[in-house]
Protein backbone atom coordinates (compact mmCIF):
# COMPACT_ATOMS: atom_id res chain seq x y z
CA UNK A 1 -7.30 -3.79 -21.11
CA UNK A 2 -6.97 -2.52 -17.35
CA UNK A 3 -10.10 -0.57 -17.61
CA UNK A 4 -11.24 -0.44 -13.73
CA UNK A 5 -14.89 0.94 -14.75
CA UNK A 6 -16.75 -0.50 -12.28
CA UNK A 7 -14.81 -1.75 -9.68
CA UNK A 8 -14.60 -0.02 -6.21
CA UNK A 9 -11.18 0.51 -5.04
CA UNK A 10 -10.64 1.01 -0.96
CA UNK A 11 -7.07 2.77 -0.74
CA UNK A 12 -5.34 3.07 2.82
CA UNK A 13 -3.07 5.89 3.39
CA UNK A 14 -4.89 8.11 0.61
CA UNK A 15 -4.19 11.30 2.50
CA UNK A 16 -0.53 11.86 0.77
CA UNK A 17 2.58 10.06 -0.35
CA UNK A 18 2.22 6.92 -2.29
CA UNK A 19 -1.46 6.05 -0.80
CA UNK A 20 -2.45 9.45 -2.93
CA UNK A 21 -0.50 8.51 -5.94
CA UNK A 22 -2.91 5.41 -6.18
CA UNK A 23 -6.11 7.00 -5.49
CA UNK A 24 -5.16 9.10 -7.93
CA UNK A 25 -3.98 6.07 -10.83
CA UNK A 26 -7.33 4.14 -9.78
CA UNK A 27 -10.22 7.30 -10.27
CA UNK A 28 -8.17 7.71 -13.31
CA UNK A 29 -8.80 4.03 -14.53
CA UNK A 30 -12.98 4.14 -13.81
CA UNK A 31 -12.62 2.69 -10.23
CA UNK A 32 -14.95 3.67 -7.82
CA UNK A 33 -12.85 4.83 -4.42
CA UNK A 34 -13.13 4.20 -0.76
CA UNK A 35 -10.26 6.48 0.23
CA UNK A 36 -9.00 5.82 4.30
CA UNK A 37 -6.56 8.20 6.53
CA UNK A 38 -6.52 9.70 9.97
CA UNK A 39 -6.88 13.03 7.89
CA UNK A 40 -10.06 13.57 7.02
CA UNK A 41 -9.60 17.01 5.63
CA UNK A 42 -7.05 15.92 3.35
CA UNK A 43 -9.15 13.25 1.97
CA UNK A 44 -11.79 15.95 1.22
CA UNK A 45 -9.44 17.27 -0.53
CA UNK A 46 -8.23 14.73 -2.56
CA UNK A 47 -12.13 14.11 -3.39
CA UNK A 48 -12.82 17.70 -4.69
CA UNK A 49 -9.02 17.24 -6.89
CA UNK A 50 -10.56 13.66 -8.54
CA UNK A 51 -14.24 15.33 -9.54
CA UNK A 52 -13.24 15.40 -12.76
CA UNK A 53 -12.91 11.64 -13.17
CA UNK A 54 -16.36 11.10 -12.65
CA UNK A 55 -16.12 8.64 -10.13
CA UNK A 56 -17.74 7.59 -7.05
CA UNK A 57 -15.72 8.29 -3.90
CA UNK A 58 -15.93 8.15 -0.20
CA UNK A 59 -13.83 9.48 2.36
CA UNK A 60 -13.69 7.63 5.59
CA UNK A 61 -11.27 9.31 8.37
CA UNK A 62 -9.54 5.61 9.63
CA UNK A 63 -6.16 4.96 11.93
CA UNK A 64 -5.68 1.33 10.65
CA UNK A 65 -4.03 0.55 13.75
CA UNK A 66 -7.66 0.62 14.97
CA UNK A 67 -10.07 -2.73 15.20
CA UNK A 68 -12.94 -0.99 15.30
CA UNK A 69 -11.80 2.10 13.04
CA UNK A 70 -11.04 -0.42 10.05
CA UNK A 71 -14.42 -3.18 10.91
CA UNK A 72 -16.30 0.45 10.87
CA UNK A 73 -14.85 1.74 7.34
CA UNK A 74 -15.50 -1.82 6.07
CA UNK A 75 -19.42 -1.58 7.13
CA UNK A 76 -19.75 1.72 5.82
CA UNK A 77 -17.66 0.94 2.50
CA UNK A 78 -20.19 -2.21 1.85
CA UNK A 79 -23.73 -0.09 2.87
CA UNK A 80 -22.52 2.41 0.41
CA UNK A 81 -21.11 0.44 -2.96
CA UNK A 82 -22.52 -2.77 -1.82
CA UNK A 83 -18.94 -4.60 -2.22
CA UNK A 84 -15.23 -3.95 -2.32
CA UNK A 85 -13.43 -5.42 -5.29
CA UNK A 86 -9.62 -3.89 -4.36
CA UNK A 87 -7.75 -3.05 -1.50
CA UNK A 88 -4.46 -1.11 -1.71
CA UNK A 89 -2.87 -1.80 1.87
CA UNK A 90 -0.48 1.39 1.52
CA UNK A 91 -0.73 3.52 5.02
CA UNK A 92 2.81 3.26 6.88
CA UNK A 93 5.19 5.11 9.17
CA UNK A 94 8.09 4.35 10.82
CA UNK A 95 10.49 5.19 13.68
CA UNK A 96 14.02 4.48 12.81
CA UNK A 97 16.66 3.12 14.98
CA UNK A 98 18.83 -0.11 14.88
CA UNK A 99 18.44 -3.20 17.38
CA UNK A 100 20.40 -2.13 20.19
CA UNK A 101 18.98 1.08 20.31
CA UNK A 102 15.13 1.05 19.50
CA UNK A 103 12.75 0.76 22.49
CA UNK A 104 9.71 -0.82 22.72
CA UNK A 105 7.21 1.33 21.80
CA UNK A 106 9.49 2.73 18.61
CA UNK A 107 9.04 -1.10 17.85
CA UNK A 108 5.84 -1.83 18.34
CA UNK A 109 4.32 1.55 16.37
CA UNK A 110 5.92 0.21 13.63
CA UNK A 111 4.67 -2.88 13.74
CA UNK A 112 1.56 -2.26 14.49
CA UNK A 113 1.20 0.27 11.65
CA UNK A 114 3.39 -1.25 8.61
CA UNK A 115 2.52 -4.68 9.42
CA UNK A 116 -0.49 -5.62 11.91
CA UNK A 117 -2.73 -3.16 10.08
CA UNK A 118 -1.81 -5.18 6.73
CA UNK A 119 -3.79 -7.96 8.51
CA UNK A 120 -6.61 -6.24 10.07
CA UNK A 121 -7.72 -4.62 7.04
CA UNK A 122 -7.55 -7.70 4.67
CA UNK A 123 -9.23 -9.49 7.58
CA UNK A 124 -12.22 -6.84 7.06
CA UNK A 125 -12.47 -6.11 3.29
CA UNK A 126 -11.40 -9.87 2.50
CA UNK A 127 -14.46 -11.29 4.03
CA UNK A 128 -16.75 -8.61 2.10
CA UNK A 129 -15.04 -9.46 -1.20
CA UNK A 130 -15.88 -13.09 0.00
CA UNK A 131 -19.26 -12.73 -0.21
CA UNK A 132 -18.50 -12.02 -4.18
CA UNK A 133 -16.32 -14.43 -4.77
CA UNK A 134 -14.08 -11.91 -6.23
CA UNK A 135 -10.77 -9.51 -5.15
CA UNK A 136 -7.86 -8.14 -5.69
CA UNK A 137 -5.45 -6.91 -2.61
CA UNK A 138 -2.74 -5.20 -3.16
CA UNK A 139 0.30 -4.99 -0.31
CA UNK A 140 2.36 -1.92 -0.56
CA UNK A 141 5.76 -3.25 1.24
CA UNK A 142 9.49 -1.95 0.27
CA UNK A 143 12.28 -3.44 -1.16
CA UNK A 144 13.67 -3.51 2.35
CA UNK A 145 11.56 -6.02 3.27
CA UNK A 146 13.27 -8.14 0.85
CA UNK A 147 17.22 -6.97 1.79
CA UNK A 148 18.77 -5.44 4.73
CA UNK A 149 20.56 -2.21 4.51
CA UNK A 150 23.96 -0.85 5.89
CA UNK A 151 23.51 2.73 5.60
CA UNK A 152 20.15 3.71 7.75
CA UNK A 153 19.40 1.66 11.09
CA UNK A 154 15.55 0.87 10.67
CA UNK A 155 14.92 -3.06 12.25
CA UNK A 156 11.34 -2.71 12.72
CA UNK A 157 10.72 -0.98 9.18
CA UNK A 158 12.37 -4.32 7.63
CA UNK A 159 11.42 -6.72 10.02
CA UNK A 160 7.43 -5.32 9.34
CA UNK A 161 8.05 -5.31 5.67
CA UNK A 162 9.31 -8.53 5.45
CA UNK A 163 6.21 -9.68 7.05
CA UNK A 164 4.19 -8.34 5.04
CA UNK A 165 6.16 -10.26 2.26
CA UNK A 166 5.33 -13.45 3.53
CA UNK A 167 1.74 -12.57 4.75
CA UNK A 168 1.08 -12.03 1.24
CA UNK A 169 2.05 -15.17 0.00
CA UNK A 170 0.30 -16.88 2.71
CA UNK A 171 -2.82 -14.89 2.05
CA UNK A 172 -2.41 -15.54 -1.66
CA UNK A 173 -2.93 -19.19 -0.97
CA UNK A 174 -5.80 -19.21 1.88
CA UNK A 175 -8.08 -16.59 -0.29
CA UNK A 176 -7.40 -18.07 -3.48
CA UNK A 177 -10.43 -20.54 -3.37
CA UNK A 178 -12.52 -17.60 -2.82
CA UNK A 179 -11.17 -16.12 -5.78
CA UNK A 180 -9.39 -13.76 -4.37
CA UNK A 181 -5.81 -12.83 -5.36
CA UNK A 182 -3.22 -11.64 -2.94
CA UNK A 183 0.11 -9.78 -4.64
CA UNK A 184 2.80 -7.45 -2.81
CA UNK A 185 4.49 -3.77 -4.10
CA UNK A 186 7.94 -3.77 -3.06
CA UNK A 187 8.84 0.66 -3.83
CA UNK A 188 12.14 1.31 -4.00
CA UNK A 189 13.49 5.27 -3.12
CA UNK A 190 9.94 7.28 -3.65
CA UNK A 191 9.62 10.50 -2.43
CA UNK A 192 7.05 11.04 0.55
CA UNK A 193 6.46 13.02 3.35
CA UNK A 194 8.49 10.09 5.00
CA UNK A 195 11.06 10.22 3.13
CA UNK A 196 12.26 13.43 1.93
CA UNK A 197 14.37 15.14 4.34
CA UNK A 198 16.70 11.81 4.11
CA UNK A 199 16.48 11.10 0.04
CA UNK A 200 17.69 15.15 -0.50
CA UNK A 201 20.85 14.85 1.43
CA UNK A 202 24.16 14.53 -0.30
CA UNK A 203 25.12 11.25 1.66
CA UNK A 204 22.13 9.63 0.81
CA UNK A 205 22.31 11.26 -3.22
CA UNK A 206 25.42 9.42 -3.29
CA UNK A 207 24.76 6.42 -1.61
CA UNK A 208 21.65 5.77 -4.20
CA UNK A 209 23.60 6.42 -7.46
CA UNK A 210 25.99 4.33 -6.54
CA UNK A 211 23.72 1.26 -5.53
CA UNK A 212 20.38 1.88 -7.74
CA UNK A 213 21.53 0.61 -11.34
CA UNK A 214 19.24 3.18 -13.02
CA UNK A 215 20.77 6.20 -11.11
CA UNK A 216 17.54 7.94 -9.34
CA UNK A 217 14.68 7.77 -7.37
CA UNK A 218 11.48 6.39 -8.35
CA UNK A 219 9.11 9.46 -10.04
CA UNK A 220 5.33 9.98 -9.29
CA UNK A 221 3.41 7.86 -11.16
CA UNK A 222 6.25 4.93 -11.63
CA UNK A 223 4.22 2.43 -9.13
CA UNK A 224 0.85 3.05 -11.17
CA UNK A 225 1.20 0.19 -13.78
CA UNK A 226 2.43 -2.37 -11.05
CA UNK A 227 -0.71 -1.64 -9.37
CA UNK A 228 -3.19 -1.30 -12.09
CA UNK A 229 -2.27 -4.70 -13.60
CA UNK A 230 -2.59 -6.68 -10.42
CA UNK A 231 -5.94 -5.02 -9.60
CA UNK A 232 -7.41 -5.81 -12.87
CA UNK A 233 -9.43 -8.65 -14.27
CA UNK A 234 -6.52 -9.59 -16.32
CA UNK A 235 -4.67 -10.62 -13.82
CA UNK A 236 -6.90 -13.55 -12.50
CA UNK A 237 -3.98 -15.99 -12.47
CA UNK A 238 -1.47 -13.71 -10.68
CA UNK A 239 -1.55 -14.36 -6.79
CA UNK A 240 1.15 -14.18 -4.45
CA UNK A 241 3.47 -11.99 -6.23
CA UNK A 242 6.07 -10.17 -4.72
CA UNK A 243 6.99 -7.12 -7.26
CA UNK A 244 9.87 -4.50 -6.80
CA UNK A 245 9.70 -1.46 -8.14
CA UNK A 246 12.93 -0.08 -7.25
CA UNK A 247 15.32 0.83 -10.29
CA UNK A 248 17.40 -2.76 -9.62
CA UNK A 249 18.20 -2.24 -6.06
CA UNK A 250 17.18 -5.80 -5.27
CA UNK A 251 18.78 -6.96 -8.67
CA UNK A 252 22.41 -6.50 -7.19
């Protein structure tokens, strides 16, 4: 079961963080990679580190806040595999502030990056797997786009995540006759260049073991199986899934 051999994989955000964790858990399943960042070095990289595997993989240097940078890395994706089978929306940033603080461009970079991109890029590999009549996305969102929070101001980090909650459930049923399913990651704490400098401090230590039932942070590797399963055959019949992965946050 969950053998990707086969299958070609495009991955957004593949140049660290969680984005590289699933390049990673895909080569290492059979798939076939199209592997997108604004860092094309660091894809390179990440290339030469998954020879091993055997697999095929291209790096494409793509800001997925860009029309034409994502309708490019779809053309080039399809000349060279011939079809896309997954996508793994997972690129992301953020700038943090509350709603009577954050300007308008802190608002709209999110926004544009954790949520518009999420529909650009399923826009463009959607209507390749189309052709098939075959896919799997995958939404990478966060368990805050399913709560609120009272310790870190971040409004347009929820407000995007939550949309890309619901745009998966709406995709889920528009690309379903096409058989194409449409399911959502929602990561709990996970450490990333993002997210480090906060997740170390003693206040936010605390604040975690006291509201995270299993006591920690997520570990590499921990969003892997979540991901595998949706993107594989076996999961025909699962669309419009929203998944945490977060140790119980959302449980409580």
């Amino acid at each position: 079961m969950f053998n990707l051999k086969g299958r070609v994989a495009v991955v957004t955000g593949a140049s660290s963080g969680l984005g590289k964790q699933m390049a990673k858990a895909f080569a290492n399943q059979g798939a076939d990679l199209v592997i997108l960042a604004r860092r094309l070095e660091r894809l390179e990289e990440l290339k030469k580190e998954l020879e091993p595997t055997g697999v095929d993989i291209l790096p494409i240097k793509c800001d997925v806040t860009s029309t034409e940078d994502i309708n490019e890395a779809a053309k080039l994706a399809e000349e060279h595999f011939g079809k896309v089978d997954i996508l793994v929306n997972c690129a992301g940033s953020s700038k943090d502030k509350g709603v009577l603080d954050m300007n308008d461009e802190e608002w709209d970079f999110t926004i544009a990056t954790d949520e518009t991109s999420v529909f650009k890029m399923t826009r463009a590999f959607g209507n390749i797997m189309k052709k098939h009549n075959y896919g799997r996305v995958i939404n990478i969102a966060s368990m805050y786009g399913m709560v609120g929070n009272a310790e870190i101001p971040t409004i347009a980090y929820h407000s995007s995540k939550g949309a890309v909650v619901n745009f998966t459930r709406a995709a889920a049923a528009e690309l379903a006759p096409y058989g194409i399913t449409v399911n959502c990651i929602c990561p709990g704490y996970f450490y990333t260049e993002l997210t480090t400098e906060v997740l170390d401090t003693e206040m936010f230590k605390k604040f975690a073991d006291s509201h995270v039932p299993m006591k920690r942070y997520g570990k590499e590797g921990e969003l892997n199986a979540g991901a595998i399963f949706l993107a594989s055959d076996e999961a025909s019949y699962v669309t419009g899934v929203i998944l945490p992965i977060d140790g119980g946050y959302t449980c409580v």
